[in-house]
Protein backbone atom coordinates (compact mmCIF):
# COMPACT_ATOMS: atom_id res chain seq x y z
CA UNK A 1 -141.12 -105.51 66.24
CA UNK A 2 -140.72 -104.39 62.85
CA UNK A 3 -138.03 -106.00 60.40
CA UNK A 4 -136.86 -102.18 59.74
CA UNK A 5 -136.48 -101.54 63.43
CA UNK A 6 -134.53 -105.16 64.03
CA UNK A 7 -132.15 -103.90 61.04
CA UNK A 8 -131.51 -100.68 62.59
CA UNK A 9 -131.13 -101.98 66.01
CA UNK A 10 -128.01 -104.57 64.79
CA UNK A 11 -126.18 -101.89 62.85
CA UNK A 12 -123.48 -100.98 65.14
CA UNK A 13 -122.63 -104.96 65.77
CA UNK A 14 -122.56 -105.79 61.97
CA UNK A 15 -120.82 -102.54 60.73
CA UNK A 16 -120.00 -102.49 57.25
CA UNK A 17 -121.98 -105.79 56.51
CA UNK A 18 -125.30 -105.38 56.83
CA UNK A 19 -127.54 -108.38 57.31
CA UNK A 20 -129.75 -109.88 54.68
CA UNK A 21 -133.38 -109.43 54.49
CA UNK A 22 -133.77 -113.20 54.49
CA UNK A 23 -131.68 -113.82 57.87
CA UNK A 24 -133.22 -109.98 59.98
CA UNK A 25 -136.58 -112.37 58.84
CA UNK A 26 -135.09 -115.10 61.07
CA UNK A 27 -134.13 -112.82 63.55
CA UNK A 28 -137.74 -111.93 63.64
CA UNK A 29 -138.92 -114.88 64.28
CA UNK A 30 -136.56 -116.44 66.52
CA UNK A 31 -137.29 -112.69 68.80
CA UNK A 32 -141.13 -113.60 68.84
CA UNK A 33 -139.94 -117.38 69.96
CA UNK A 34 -137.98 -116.13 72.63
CA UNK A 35 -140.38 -113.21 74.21
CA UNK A 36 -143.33 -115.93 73.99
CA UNK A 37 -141.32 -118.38 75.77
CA UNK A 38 -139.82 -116.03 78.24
CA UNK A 39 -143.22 -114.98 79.53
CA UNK A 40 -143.82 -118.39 80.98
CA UNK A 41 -140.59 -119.33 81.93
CA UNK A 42 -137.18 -117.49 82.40
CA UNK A 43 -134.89 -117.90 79.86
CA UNK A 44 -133.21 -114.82 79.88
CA UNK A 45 -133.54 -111.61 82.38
CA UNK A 46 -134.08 -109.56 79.74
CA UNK A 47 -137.48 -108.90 78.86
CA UNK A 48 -137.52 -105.83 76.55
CA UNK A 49 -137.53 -106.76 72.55
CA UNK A 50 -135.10 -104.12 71.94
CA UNK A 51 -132.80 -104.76 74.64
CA UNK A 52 -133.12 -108.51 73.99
CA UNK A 53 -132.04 -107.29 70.06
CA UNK A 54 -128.74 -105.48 70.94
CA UNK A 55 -127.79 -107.55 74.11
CA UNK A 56 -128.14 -111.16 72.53
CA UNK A 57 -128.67 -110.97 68.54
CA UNK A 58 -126.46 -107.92 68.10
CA UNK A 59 -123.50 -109.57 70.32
CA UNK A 60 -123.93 -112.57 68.98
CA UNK A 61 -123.69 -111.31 65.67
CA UNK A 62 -120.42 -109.33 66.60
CA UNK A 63 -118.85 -112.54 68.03
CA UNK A 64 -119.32 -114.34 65.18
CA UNK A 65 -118.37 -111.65 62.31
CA UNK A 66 -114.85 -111.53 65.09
CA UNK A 67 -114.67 -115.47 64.91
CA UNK A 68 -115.97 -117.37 61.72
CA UNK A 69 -113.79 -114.93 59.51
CA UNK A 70 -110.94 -117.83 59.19
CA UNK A 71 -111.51 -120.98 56.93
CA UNK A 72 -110.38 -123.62 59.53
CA UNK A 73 -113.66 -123.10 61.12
CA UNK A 74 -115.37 -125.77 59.78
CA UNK A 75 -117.65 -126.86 63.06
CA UNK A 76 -118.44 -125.11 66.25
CA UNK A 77 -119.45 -125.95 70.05
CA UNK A 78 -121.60 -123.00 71.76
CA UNK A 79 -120.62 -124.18 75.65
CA UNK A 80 -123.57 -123.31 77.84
CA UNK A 81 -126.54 -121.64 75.39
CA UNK A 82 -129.11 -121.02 77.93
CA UNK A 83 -131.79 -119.85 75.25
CA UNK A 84 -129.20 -119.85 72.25
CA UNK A 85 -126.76 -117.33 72.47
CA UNK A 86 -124.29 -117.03 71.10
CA UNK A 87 -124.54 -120.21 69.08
CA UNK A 88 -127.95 -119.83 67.30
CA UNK A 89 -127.19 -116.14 65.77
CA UNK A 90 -123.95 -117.62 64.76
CA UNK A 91 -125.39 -120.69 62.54
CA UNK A 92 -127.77 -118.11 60.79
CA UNK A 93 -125.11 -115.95 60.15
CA UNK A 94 -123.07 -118.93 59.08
CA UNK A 95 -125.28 -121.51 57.45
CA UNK A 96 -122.55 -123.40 56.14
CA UNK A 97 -120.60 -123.92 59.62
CA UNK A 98 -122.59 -126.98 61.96
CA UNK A 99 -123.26 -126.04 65.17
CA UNK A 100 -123.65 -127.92 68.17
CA UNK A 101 -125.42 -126.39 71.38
CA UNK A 102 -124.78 -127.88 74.86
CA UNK A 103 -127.39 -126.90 77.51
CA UNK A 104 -127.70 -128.99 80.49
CA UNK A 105 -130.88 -127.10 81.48
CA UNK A 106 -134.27 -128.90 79.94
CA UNK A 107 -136.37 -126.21 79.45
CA UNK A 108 -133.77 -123.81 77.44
CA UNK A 109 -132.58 -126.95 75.32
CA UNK A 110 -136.36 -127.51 74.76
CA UNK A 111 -136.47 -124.13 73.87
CA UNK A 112 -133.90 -124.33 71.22
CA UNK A 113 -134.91 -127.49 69.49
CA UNK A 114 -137.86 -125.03 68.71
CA UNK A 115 -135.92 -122.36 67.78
CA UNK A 116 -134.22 -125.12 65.22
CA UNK A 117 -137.56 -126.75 64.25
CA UNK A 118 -139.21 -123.52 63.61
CA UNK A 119 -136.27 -121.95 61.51
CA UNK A 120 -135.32 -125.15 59.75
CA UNK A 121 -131.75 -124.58 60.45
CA UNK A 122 -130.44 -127.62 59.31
CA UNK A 123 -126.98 -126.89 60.24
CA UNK A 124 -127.62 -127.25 64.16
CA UNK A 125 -127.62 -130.10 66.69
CA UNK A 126 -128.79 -129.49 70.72
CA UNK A 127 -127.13 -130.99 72.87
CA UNK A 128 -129.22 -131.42 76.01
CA UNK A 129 -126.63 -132.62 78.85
CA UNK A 130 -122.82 -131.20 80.10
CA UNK A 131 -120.24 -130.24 78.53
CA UNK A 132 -118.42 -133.05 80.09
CA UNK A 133 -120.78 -135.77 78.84
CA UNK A 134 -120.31 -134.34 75.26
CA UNK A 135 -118.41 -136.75 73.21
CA UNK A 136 -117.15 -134.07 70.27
CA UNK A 137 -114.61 -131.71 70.04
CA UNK A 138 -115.00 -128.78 67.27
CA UNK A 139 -112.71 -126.30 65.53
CA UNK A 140 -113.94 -123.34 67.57
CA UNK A 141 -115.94 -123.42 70.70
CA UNK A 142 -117.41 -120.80 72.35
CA UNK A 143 -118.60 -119.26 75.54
CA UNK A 144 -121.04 -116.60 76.76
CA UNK A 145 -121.74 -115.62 80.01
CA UNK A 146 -122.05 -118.60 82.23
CA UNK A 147 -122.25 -119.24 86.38
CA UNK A 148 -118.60 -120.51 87.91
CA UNK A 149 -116.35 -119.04 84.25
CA UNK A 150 -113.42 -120.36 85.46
CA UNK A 151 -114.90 -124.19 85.41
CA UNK A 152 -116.84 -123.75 82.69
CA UNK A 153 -114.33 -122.59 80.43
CA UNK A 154 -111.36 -125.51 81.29
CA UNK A 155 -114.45 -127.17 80.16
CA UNK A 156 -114.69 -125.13 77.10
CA UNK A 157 -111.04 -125.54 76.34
CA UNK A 158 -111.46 -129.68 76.56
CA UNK A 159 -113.94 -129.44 73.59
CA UNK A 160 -111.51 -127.51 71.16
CA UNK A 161 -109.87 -130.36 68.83
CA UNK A 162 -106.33 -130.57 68.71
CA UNK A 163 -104.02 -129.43 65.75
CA UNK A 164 -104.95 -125.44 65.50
CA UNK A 165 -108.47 -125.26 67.49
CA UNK A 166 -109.89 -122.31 68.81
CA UNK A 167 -111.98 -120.93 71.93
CA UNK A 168 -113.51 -117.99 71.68
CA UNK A 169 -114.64 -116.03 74.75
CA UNK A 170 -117.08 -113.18 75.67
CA UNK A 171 -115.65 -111.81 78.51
CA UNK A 172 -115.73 -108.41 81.30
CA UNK A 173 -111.71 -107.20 80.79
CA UNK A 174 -110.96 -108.04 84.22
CA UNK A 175 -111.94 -112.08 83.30
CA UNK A 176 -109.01 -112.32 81.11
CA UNK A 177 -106.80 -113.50 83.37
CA UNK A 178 -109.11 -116.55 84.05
CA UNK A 179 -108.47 -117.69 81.00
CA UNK A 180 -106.32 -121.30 80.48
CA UNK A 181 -102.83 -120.80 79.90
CA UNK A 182 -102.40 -123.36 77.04
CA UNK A 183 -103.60 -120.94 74.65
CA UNK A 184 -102.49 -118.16 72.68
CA UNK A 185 -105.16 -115.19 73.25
CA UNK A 186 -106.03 -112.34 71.14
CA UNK A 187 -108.05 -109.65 72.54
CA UNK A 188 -110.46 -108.17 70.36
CA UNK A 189 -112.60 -105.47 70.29
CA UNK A 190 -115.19 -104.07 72.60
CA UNK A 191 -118.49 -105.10 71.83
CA UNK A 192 -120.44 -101.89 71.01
CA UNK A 193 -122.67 -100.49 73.60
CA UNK A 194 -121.04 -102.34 76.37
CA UNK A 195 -118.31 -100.70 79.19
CA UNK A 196 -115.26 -102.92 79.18
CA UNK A 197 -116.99 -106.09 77.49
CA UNK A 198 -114.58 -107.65 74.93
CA UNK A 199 -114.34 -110.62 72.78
CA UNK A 200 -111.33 -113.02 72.67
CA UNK A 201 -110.09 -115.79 70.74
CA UNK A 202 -107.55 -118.27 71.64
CA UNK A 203 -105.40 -120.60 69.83
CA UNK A 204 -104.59 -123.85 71.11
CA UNK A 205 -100.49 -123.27 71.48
């Protein structure tokens, strides 16, 4: 796929801030990672480029334009990556923000160590194990979609540091009630292109 096409295709998710030629390039790359990987194992259920574009890059991209806007974000835990999403997009988009990515499945941590290697993001650490075994807490984690959300995401809200952390959450509208009660939630917007898919982010009360 074309760099042109990429651009074009992560418009409505980066609206009013167009990405830079240097990180679409990344994109790019990182896309031909993932469909060459996907083809011998399955990473993601998506197996069209362009789909694979708007669906993981472009919300990705959306979640963290919503999320990384505040300066307390200094570090960030992406609970549950499967092949790097949201969490990769996000340290791209963010090269000064580290990133930590905890994937208890081998072959998508694998995966993403080559997604790091091959990019040379230096800003980014996998984590191949739980999110229970992780050791860390950050200033924002955050959470795709993942099997059993109501587990995963007391999880999630153990790995948000004390004193003003955040978690944010992609999340179907009806979810939002799933979410812990110890934090103050702001519902965002809709990601584009989805029916009823939002993004919020909650501050530890």
């Amino acid at each position: 796929m074309q760099n042109e096409q990429i651009q074009a295709l992560l418009a409505p998710f980066v609206a009013g801030d167009p990405l830079t030629t240097a990180t679409v390039e990344q994109v790019s790359r990182y896309l031909d990672l993932l469909l060459k990987w996907n083809a011998k194992m399955n990473l993601t259920a998506v197996r069209r480029a362009d789909d694979m574009v708007t669906r993981h890059f472009g919300e990705s991209f959306f979640a963290a334009k919503e999320w990384l806007s505040a300066d307390d974000v200094k570090n960030v835990i992406d609970l549950g990556s499967g092949a790097g999403f949201p969490g990769l997009p996000m340290a791209i988009y963010a090269p000064q923000t580290r990133v930590t990515l905890i994937e208890s499945q081998n072959k998508k941590a694998t995966f993403m160590k080559e997604v790091v290697r091959e990019l040379a993001l230096a800003n980014v650490n996998v984590f191949a194990g739980r999110g229970e075994d992780y050791p860390g807490r950050a200033s924002l984690v955050t959470m795709r979609a993942v099997e059993k959300f109501g587990e995963a995401v007391r999880t999630a809200s153990v790995l948000v540091e004390p004193g003003g952390g955040k978690l944010g959450v992609m999340i179907g509208a009806d979810q939002h009630r799933d979410l812990p009660a110890e934090f103050e939630w702001k519902v965002g917007k809709t990601i584009p292109g989805t029916t009823g898919r939002i993004v919020v982010l909650g501050s530890r009360k």
